[in-house]
N, C-alpha and C. Protein backbone atom coordinates (compact mmCIF):
# COMPACT_ATOMS: atom_id res chain seq x y z
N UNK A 1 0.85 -1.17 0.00
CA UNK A 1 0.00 0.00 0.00
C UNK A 1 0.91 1.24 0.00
N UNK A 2 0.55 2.54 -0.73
CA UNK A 2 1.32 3.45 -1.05
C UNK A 2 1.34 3.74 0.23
N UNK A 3 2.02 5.00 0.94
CA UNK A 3 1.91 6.13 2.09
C UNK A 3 1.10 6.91 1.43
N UNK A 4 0.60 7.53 2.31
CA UNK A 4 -0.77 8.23 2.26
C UNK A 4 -0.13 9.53 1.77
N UNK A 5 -0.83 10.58 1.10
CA UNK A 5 -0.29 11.45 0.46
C UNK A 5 -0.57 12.94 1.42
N UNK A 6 0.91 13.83 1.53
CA UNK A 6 0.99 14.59 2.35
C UNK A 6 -0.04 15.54 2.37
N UNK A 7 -1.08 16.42 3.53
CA UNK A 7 -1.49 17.86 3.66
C UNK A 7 -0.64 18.70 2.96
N UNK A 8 -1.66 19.50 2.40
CA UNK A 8 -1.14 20.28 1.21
C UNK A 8 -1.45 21.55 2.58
N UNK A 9 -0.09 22.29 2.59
CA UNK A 9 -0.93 23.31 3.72
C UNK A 9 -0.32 24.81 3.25
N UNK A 10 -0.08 25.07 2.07
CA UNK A 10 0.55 26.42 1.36
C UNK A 10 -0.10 26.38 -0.37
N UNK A 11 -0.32 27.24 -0.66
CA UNK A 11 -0.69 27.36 -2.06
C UNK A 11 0.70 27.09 -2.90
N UNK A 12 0.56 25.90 -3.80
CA UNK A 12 1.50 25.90 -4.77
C UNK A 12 2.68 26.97 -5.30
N UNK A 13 3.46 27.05 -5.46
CA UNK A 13 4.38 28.27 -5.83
C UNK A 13 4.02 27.74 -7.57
N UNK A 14 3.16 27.20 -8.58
CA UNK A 14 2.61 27.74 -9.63
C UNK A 14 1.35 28.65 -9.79
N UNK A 15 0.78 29.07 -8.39
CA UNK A 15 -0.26 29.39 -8.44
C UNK A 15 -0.47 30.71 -7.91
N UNK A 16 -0.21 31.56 -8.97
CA UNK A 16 0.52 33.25 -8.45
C UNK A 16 -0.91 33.88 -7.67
N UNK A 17 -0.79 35.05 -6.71
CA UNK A 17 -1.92 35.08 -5.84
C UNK A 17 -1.78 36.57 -6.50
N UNK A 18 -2.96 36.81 -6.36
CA UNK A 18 -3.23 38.13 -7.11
C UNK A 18 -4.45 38.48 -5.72
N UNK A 19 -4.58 39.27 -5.14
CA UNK A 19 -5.70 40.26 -4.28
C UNK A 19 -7.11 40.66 -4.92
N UNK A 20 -6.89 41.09 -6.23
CA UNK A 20 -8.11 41.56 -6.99
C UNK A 20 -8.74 39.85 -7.37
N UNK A 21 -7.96 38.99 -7.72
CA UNK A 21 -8.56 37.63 -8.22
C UNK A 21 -9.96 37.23 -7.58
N UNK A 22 -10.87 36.50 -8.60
CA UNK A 22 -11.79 36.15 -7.73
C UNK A 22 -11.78 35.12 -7.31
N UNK A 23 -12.45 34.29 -5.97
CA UNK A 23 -12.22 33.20 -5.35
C UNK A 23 -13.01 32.50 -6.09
N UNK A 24 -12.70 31.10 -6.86
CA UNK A 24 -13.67 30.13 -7.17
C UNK A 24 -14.17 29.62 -6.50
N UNK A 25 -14.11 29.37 -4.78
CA UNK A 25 -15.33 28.82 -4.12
C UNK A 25 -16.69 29.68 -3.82
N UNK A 26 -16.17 30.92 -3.68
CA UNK A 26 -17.11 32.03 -3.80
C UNK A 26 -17.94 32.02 -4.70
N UNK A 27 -17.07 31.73 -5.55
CA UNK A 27 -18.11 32.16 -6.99
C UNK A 27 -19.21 30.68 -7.04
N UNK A 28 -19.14 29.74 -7.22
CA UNK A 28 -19.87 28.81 -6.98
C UNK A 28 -20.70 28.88 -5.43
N UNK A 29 -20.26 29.29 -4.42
CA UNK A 29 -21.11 29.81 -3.33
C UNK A 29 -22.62 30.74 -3.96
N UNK A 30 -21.91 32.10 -4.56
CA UNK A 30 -22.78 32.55 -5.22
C UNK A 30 -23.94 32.26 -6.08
N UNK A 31 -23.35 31.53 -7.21
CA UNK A 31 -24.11 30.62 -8.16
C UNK A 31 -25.26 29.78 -7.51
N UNK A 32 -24.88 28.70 -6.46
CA UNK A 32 -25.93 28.50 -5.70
C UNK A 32 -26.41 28.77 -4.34
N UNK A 33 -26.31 29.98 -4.18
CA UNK A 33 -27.41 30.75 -3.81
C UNK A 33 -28.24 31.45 -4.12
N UNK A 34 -27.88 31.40 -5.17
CA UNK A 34 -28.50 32.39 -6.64
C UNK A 34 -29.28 31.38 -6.77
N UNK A 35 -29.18 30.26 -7.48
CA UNK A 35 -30.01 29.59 -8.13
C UNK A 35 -31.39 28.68 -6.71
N UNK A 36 -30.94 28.65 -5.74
CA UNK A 36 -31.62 28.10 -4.64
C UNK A 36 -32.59 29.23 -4.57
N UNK A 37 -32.46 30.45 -4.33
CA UNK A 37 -32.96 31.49 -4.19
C UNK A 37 -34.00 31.76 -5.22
N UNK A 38 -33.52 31.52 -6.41
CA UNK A 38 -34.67 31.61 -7.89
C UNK A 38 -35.37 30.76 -7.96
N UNK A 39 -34.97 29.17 -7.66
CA UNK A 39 -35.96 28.49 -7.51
C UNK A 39 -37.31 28.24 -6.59
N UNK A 40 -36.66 29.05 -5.43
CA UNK A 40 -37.75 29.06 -4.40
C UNK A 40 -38.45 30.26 -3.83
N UNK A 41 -38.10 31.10 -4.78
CA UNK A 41 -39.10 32.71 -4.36
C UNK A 41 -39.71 32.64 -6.36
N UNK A 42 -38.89 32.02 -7.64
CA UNK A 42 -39.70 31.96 -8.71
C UNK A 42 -39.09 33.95 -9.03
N UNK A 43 -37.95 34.38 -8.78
CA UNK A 43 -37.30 35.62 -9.29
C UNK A 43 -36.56 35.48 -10.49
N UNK A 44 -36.57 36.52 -10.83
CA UNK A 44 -35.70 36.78 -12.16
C UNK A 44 -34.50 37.24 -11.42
N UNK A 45 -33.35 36.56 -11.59
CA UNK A 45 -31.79 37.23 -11.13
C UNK A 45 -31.65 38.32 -11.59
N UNK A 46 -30.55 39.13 -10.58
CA UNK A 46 -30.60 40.68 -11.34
C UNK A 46 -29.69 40.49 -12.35
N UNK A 47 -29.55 41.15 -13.67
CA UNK A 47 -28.59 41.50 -14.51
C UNK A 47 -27.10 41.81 -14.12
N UNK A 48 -26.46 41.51 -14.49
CA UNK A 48 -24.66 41.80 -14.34
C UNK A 48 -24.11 41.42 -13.33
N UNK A 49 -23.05 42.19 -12.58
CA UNK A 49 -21.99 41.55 -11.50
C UNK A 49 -22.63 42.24 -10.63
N UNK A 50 -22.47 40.72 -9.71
CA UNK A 50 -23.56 41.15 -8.18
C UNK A 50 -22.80 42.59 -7.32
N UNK A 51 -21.25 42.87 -7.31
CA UNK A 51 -20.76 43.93 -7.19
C UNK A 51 -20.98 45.23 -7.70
N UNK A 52 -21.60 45.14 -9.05
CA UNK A 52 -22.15 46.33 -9.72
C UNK A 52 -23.96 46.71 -9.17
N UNK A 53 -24.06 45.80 -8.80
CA UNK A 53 -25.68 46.00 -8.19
C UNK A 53 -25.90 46.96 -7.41
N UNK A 54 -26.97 48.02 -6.99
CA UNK A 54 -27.07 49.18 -6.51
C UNK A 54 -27.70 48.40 -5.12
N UNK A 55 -27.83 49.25 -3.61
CA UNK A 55 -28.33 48.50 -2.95
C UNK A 55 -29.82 48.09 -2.34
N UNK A 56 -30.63 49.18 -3.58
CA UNK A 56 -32.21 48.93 -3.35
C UNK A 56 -32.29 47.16 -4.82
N UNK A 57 -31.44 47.07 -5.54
CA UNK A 57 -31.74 45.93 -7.05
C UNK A 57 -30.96 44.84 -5.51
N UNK A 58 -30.17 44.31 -4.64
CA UNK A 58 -29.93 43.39 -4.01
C UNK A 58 -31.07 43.56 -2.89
N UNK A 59 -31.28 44.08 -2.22
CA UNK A 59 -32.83 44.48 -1.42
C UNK A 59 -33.86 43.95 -2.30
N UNK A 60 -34.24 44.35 -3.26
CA UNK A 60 -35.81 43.46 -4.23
C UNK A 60 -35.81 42.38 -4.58
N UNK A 61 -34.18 41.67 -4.89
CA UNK A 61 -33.98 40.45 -5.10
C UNK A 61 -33.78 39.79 -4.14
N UNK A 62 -33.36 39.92 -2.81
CA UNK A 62 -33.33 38.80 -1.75
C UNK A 62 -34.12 39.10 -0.34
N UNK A 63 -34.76 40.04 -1.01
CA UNK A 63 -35.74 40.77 0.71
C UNK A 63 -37.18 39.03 0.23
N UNK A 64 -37.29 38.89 1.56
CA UNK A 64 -38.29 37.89 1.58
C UNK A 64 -39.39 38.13 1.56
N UNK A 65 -40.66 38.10 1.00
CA UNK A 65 -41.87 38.99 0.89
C UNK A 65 -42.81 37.98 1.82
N UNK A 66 -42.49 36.89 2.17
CA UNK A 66 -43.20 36.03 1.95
C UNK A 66 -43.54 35.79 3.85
N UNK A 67 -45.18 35.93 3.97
CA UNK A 67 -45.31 35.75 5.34
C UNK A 67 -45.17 34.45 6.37
């Protein structure tokens, strides 16, 4: 049987870190909550990057109406 393969506990030195980058777990975080959210209030997602959104278009899209 092989040895078990080491904890990876540092980001690769091929994997240059940039600050502005976006996180891919985030972004799939997003995605479904987005889509959990559309399926179960039946909304139209807002248009463009959820960062560009004003803060009454994120208020109409995730305020809960529902009693």
């Amino acid at each position: 049987m092989p040895p078990p393969m080491p904890l990876l506990t540092a980001r690769p030195p091929s994997i240059a870190y940039r600050p502005d980058a976006p996180c891919l777990a985030d972004e799939r975080l997003l995605v479904t909550l987005l889509t959990t959210w559309v399926l179960a209030t039946g909304r139209t997602p807002p248009t463009g990057r959820p960062g560009d959104l004003t803060p009454e278009e994120l208020i109409d899209f995730w305020a809960d109406d529902r009693p």
